[in-house]
C-alpha atoms as a PDB file:
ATOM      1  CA  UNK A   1     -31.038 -10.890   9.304  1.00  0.00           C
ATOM      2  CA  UNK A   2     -30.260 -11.359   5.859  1.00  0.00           C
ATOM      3  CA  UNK A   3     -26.609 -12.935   5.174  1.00  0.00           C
ATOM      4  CA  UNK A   4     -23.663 -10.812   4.438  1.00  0.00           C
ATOM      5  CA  UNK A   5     -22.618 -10.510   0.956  1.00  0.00           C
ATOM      6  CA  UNK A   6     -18.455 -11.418   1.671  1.00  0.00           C
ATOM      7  CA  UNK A   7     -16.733 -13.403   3.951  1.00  0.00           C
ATOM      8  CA  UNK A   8     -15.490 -11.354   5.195  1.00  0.00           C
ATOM      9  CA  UNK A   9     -18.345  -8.833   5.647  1.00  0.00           C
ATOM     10  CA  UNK A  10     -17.720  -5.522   4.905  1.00  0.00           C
ATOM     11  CA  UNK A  11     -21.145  -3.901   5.947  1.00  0.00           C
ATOM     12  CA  UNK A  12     -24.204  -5.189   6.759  1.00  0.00           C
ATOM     13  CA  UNK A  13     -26.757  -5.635  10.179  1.00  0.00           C
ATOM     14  CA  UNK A  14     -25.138  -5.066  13.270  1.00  0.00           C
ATOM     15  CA  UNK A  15     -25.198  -4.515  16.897  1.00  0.00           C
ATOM     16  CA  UNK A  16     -25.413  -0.600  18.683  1.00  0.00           C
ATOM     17  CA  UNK A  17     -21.986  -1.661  20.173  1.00  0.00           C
ATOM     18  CA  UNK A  18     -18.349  -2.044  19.137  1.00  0.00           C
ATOM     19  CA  UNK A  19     -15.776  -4.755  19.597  1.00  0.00           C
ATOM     20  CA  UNK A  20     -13.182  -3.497  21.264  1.00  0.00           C
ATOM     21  CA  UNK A  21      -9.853  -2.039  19.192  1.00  0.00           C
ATOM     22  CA  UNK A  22      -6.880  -4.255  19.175  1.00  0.00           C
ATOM     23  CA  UNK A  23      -5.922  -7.898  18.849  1.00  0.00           C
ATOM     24  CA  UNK A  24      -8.320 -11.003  19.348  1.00  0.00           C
ATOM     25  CA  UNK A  25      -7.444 -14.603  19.772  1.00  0.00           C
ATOM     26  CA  UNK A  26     -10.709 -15.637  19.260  1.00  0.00           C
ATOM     27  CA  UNK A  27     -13.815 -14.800  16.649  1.00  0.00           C
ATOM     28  CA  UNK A  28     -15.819 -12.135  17.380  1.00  0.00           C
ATOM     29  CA  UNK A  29     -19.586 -12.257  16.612  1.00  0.00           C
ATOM     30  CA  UNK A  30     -20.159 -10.429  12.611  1.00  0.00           C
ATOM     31  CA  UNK A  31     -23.031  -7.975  14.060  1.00  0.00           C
ATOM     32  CA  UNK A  32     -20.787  -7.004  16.939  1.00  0.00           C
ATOM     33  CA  UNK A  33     -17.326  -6.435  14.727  1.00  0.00           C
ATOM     34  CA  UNK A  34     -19.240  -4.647  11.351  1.00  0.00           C
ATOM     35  CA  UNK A  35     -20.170  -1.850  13.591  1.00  0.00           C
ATOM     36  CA  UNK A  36     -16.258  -0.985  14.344  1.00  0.00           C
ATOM     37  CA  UNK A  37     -16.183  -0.337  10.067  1.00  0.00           C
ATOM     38  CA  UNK A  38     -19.169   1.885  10.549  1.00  0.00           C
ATOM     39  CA  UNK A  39     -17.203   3.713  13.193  1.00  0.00           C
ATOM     40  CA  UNK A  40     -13.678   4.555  11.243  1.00  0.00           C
ATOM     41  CA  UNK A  41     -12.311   1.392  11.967  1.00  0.00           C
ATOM     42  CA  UNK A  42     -10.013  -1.236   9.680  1.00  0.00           C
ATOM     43  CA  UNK A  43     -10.173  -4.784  10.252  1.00  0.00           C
ATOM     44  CA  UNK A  44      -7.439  -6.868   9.655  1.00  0.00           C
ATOM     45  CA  UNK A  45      -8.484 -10.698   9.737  1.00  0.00           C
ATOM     46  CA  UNK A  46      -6.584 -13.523   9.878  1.00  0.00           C
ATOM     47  CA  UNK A  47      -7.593 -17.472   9.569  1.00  0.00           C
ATOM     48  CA  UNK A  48      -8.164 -18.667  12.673  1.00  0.00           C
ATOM     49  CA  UNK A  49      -5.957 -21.624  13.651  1.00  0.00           C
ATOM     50  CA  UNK A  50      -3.731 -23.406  16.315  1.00  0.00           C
ATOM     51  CA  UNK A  51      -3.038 -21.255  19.347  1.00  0.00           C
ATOM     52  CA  UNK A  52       0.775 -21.253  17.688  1.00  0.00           C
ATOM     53  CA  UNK A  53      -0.572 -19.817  14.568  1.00  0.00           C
ATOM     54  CA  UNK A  54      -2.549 -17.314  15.659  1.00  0.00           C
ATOM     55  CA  UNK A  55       0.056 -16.135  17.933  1.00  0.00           C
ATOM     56  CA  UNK A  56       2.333 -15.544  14.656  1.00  0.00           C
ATOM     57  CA  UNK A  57      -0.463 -13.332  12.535  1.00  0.00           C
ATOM     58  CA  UNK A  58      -1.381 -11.417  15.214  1.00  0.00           C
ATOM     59  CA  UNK A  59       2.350 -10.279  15.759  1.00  0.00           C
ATOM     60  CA  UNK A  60       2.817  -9.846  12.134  1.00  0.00           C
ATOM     61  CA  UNK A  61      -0.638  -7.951  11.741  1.00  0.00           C
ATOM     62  CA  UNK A  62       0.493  -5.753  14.949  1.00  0.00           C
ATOM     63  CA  UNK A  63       3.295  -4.826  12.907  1.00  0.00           C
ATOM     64  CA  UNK A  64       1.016  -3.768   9.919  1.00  0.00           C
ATOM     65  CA  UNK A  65      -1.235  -1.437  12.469  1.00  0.00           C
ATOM     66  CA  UNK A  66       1.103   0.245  14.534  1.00  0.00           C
ATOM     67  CA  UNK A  67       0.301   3.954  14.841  1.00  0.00           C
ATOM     68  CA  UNK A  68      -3.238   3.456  13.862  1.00  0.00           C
ATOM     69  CA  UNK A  69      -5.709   3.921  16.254  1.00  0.00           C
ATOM     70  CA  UNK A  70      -8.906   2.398  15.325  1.00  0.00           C
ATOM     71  CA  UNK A  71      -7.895  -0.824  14.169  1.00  0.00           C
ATOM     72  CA  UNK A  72      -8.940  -4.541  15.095  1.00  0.00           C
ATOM     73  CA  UNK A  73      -7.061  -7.679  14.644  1.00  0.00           C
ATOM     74  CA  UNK A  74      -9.750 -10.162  14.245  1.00  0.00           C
ATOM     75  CA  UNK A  75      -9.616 -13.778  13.557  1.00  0.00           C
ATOM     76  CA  UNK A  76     -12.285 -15.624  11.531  1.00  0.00           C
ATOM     77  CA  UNK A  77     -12.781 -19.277  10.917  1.00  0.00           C
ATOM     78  CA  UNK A  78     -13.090 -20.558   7.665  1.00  0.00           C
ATOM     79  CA  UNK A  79     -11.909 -17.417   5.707  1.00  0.00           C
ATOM     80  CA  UNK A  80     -10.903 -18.196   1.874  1.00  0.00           C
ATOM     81  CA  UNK A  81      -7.634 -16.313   2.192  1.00  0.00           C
ATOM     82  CA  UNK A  82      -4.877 -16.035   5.205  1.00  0.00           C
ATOM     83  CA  UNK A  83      -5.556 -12.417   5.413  1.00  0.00           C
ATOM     84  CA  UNK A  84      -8.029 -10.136   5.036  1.00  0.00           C
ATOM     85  CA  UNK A  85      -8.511  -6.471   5.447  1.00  0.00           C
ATOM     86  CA  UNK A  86     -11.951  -4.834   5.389  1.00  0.00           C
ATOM     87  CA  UNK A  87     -13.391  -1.647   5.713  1.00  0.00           C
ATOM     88  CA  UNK A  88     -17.075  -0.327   5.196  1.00  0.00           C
ATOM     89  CA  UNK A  89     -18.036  -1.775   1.770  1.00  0.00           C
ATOM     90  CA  UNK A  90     -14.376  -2.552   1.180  1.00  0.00           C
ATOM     91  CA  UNK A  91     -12.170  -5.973   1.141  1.00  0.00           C
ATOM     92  CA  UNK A  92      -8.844  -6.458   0.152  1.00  0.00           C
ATOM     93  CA  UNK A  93      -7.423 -10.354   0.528  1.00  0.00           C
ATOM     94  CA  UNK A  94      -3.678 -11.686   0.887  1.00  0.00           C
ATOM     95  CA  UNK A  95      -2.273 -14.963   0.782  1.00  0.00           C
ATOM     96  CA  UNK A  96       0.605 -13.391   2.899  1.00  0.00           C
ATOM     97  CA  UNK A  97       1.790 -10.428   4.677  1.00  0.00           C
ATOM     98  CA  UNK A  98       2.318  -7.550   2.639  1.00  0.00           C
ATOM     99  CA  UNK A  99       2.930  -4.828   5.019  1.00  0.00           C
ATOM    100  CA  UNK A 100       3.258  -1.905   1.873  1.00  0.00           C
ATOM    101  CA  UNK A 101      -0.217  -3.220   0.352  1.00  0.00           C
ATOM    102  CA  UNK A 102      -1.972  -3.894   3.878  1.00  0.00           C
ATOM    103  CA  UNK A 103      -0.456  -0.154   4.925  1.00  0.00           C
ATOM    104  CA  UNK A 104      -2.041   1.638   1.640  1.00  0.00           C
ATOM    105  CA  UNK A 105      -5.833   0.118   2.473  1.00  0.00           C
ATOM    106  CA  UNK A 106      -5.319   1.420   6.135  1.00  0.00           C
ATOM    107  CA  UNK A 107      -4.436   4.473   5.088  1.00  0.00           C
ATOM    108  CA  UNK A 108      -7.266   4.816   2.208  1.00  0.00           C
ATOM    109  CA  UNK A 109      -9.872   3.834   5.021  1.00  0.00           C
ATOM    110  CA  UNK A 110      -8.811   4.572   8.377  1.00  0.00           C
ATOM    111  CA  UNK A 111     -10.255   6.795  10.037  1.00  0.00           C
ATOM    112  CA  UNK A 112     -13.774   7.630   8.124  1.00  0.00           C
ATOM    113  CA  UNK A 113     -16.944   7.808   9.846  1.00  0.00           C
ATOM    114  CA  UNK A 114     -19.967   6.326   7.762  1.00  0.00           C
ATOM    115  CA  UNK A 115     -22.701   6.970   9.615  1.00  0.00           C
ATOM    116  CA  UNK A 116     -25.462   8.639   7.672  1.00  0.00           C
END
């Protein structure tokens, strides 16, 4: 397929199936995780790193998406920021947590359905 236009993506080809909601220690295919956007999810990404380190966003980001239901804690290798949060067509990056800016894209996003 053609190649996503961010990194991360925030739309794009993908699979008939979701990635499941919740925390990942390890990447999850691009086709597979766009289609949880498409479906009224939020991703929140994180650099993938040492077992330590990922350990440490994940409870931070879990934090973040408490009380939100369709949400996925994803981490991605080779990301130009720490953090990321995407949504379908959107992307917002962070160098660091920022639990009232991460909070206001989940709530501007969460939730929607964009299937045509």
């Amino acid at each position: 397929h053609v190649p996503y236009n961010s990194n991360p993506p925030t739309s794009g080809p993908h699979t008939p199936y979701l990635a499941a909601w919740g925390s990942h220690f390890e990447p999850v295919e691009d086709e597979i995780i766009v289609h949880n956007m498409e479906d009224r999810g939020v991703l929140l990404w994180y650099r993938h790193g040492t077992p330590e380190e990922n350990a440490e966003h994940v409870a931070a980001l879990e934090e973040i998406a408490e009380g939100y239901r369709y949400i996925a804690i994803v981490p991605r290798e080779e990301m130009p920021t720490t953090y990321a949060l995407t949504a379908w067509t959107r992307l917002q990056r962070f160098d660091e947590i920022d639990p009232e800016g991460m909070r206001a894209f989940i709530d501007a996003y969460h939730g929607i359905d964009h299937h045509p």
